[in-house]
C-alpha atoms as a PDB file:
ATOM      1  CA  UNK A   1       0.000   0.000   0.000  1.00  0.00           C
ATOM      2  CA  UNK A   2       1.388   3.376  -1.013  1.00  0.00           C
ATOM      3  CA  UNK A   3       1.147   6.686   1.472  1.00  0.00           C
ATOM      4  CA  UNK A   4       2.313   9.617   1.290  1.00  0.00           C
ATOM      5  CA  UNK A   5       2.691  11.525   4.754  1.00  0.00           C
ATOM      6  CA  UNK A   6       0.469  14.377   5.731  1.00  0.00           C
ATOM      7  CA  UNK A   7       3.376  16.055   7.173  1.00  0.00           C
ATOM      8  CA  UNK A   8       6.662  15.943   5.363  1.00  0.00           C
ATOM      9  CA  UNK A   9       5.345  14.990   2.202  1.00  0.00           C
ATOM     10  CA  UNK A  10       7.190  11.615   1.839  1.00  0.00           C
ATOM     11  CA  UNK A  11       6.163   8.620  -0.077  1.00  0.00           C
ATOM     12  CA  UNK A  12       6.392   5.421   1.967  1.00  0.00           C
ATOM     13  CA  UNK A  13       5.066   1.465   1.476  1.00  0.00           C
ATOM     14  CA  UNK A  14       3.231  -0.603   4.167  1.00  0.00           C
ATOM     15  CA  UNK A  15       4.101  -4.298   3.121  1.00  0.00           C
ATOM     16  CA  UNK A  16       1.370  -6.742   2.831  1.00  0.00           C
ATOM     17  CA  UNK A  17       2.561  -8.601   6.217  1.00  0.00           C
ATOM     18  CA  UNK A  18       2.632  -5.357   8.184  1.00  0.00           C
ATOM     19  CA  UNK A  19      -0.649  -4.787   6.598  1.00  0.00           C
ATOM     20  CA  UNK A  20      -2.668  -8.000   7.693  1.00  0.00           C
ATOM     21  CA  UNK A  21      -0.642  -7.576  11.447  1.00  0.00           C
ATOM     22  CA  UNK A  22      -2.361  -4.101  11.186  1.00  0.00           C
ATOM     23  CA  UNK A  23      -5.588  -5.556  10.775  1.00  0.00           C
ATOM     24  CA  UNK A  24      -5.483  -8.274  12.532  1.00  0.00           C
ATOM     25  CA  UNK A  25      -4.162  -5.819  16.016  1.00  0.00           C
ATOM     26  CA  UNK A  26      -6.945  -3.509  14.826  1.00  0.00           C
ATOM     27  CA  UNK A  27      -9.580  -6.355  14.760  1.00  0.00           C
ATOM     28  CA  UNK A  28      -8.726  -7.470  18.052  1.00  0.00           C
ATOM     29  CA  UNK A  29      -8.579  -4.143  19.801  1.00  0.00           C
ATOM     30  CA  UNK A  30     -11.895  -2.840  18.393  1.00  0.00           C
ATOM     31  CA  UNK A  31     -10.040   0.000  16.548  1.00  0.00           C
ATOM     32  CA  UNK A  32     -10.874   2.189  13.448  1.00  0.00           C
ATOM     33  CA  UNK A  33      -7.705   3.583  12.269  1.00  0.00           C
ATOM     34  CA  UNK A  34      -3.760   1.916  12.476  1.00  0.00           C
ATOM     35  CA  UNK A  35      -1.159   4.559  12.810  1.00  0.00           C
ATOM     36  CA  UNK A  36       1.481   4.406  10.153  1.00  0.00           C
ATOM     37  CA  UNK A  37       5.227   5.905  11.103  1.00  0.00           C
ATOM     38  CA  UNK A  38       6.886   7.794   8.496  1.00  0.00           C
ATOM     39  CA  UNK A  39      10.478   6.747   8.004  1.00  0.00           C
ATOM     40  CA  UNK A  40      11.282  10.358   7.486  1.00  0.00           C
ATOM     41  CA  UNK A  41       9.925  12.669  10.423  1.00  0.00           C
ATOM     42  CA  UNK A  42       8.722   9.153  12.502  1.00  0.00           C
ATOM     43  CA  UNK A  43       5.190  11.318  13.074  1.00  0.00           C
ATOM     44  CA  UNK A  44       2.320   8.795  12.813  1.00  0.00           C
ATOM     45  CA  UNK A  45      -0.065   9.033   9.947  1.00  0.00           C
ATOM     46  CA  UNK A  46      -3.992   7.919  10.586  1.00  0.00           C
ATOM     47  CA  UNK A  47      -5.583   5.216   7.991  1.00  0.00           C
ATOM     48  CA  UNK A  48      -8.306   3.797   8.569  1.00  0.00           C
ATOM     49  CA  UNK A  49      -9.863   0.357   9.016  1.00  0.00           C
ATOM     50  CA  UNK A  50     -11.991   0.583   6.058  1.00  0.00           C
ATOM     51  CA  UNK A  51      -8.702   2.160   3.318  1.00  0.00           C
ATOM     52  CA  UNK A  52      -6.565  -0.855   4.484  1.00  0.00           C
ATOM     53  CA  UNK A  53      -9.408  -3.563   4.109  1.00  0.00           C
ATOM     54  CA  UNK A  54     -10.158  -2.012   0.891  1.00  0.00           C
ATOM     55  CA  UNK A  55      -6.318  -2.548  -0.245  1.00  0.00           C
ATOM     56  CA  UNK A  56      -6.092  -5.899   1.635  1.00  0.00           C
ATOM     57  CA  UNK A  57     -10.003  -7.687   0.403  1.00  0.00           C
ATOM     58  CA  UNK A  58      -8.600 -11.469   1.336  1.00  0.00           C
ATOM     59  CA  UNK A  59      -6.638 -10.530   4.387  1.00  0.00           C
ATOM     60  CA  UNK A  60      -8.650 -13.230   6.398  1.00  0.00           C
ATOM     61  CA  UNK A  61      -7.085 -16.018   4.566  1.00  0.00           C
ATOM     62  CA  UNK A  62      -3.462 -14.572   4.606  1.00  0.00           C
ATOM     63  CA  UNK A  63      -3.573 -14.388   8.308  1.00  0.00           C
ATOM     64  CA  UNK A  64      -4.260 -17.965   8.468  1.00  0.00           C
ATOM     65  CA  UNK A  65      -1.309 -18.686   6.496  1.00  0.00           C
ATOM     66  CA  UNK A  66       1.207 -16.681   8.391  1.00  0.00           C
ATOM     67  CA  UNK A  67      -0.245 -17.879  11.477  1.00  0.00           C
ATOM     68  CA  UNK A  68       0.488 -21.688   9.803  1.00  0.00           C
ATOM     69  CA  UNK A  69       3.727 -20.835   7.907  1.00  0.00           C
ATOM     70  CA  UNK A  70       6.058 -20.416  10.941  1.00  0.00           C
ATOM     71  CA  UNK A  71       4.901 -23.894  12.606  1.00  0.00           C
ATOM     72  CA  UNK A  72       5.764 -25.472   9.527  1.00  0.00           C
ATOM     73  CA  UNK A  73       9.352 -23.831   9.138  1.00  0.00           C
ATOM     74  CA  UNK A  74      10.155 -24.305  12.650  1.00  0.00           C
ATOM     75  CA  UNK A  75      10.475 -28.416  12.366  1.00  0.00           C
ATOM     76  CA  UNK A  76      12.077 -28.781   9.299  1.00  0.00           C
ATOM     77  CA  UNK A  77      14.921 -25.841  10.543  1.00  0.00           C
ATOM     78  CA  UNK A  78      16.334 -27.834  13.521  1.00  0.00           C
ATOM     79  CA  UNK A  79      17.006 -30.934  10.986  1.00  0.00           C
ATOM     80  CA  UNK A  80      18.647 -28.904   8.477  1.00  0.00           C
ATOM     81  CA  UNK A  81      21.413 -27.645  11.195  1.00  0.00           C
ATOM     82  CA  UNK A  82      23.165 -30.365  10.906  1.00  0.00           C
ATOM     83  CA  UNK A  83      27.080 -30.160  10.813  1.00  0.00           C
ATOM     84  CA  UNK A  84      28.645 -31.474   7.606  1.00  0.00           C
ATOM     85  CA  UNK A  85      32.056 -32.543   7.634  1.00  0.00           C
ATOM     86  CA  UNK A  86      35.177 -31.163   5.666  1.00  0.00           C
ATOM     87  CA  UNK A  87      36.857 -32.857   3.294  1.00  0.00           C
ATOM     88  CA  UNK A  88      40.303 -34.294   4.594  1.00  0.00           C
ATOM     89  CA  UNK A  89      42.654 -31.638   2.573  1.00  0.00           C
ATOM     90  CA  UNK A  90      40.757 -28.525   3.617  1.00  0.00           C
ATOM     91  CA  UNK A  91      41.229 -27.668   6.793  1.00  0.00           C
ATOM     92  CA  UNK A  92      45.549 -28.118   6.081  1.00  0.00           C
ATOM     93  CA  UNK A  93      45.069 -26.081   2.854  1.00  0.00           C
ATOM     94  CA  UNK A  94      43.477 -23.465   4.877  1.00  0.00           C
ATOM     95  CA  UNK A  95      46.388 -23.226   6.963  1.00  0.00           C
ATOM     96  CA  UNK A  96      48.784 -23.361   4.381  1.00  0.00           C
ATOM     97  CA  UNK A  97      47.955 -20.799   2.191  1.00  0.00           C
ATOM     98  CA  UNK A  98      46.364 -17.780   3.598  1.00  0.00           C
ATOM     99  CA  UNK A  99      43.793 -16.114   1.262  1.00  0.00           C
ATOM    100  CA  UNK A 100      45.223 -12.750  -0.595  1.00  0.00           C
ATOM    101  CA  UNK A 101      43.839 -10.060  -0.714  1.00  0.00           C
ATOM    102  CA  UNK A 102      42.589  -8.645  -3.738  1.00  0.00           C
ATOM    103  CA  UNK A 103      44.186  -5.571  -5.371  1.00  0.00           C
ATOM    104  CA  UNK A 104      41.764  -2.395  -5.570  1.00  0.00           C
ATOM    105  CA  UNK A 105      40.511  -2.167  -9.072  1.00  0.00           C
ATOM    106  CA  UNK A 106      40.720   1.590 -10.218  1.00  0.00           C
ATOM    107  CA  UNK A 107      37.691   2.859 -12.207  1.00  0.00           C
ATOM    108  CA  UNK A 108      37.673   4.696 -15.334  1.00  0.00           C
ATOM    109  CA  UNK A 109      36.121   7.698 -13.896  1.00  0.00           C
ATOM    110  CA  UNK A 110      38.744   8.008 -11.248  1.00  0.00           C
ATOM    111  CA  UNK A 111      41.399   7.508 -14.252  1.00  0.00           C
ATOM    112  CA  UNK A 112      39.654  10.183 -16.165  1.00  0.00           C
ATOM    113  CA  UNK A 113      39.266  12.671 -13.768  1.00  0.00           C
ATOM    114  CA  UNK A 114      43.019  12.487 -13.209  1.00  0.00           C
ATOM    115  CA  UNK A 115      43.797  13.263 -16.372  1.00  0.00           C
ATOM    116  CA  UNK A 116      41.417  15.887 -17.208  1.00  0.00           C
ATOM    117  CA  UNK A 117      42.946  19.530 -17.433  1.00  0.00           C
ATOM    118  CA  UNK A 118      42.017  21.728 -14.944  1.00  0.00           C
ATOM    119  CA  UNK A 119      39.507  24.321 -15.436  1.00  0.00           C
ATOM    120  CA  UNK A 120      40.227  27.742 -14.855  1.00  0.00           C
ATOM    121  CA  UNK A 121      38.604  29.554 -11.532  1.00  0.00           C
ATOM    122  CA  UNK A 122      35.304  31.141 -11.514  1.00  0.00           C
ATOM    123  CA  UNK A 123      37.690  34.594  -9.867  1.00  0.00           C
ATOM    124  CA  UNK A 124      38.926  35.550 -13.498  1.00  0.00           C
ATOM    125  CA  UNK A 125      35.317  35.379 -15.137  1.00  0.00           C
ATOM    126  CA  UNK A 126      33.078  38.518 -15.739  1.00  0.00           C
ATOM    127  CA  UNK A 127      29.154  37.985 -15.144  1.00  0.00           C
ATOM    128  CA  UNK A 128      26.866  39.626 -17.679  1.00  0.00           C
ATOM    129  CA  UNK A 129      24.176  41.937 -16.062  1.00  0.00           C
ATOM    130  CA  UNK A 130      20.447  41.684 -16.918  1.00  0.00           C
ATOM    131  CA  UNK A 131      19.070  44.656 -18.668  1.00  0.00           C
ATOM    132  CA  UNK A 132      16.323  46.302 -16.385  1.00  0.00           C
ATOM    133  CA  UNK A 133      12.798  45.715 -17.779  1.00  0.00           C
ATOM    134  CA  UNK A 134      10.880  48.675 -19.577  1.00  0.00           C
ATOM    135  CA  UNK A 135       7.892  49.663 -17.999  1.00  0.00           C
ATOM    136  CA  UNK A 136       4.716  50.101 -20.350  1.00  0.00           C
ATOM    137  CA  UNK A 137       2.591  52.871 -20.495  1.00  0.00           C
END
C-alpha cells in the first residue's frame, strides 16, 4: 500500500505482512484507524480500518497462512542444522595458504578525472548583467 505523509510529504510502502498484522491488532482491539510511522519525520499518519481492508479484500485467509507458515518452518529448521564434515585436505590447505587479498581495481572515472585539465577559476570570469525591464505605459 502506497502513502504519502500528511506532514513531510514523503512517499512510503506498508508491506502486505505489516498490513494483515495491522488488521489483525486492529480487529482485536476494536479500533478504526492503524497509525502508520513515516520513516522520514517518525510522526504517525492515521488510515483507517476501512482504506486498508479495501487494499487488503482477502486478508482473512493470509492471516491464516502466516499464522500456519512459521509452525511449519520451525520443524524442518532444527534438521537442516546439521554439521557437515570437511573434506580431509581442507582444513591443512586453509592453513597453508592464507587467502590474498585482492588488489583495488581503479575505475575509469577516477582515471579520467586524473587526467582531465584543470579548469580555470570562476575569480577571473566577468558575469553579464540583466538589462532592467521597460515599464509600459
Amino acid at each position: 500500500m502506497n502513502l504519502r505523509c500528511i506532514y513531510c510529504q514523503t512517499p512510503f510502502t506498508l508491506s502486505r505482512a505489516e498490513m494483515v498484522a495491522a488488521i489483525q491488532h486492529m480487529t482485536e482491539k476494536n479500533m478504526n484507524h492503524y497509525d502508520a510511522h513515516c520513516p522520514r519525520c517518525r510522526r504517525a499518519n492515521s488510515i483507517s480500518r476501512q482504506r486498508m481492508e479495501l487494499f487488503f479484500p482477502n486478508w482473512q485467509e493470509a492471516a491464516k497462512q502466516a499464522a500456519a507458515a512459521p509452525r511449519a518452518e520451525a520443524e524442518p529448521a532444527s534438521a537442516s542444522m546439521k554439521t557437515v564434515p570437511l573434506p580431509k585436505g581442507a582444513k591443512e590447505a586453509a592453513k597453508i595458504a592464507p587467502a590474498k587479498k585482492p588488489a583495488p581495481k581503479k575505475t575509469a572515472a577516477k582515471s579520467a578525472a586524473k587526467s582531465a585539465p584543470k579548469k580555470p577559476s570562476a575569480a577571473g570570469k566577468t558575469t553579464a548583467k540583466k538589462a532592467p525591464a521597460k515599464k509600459k505605459k
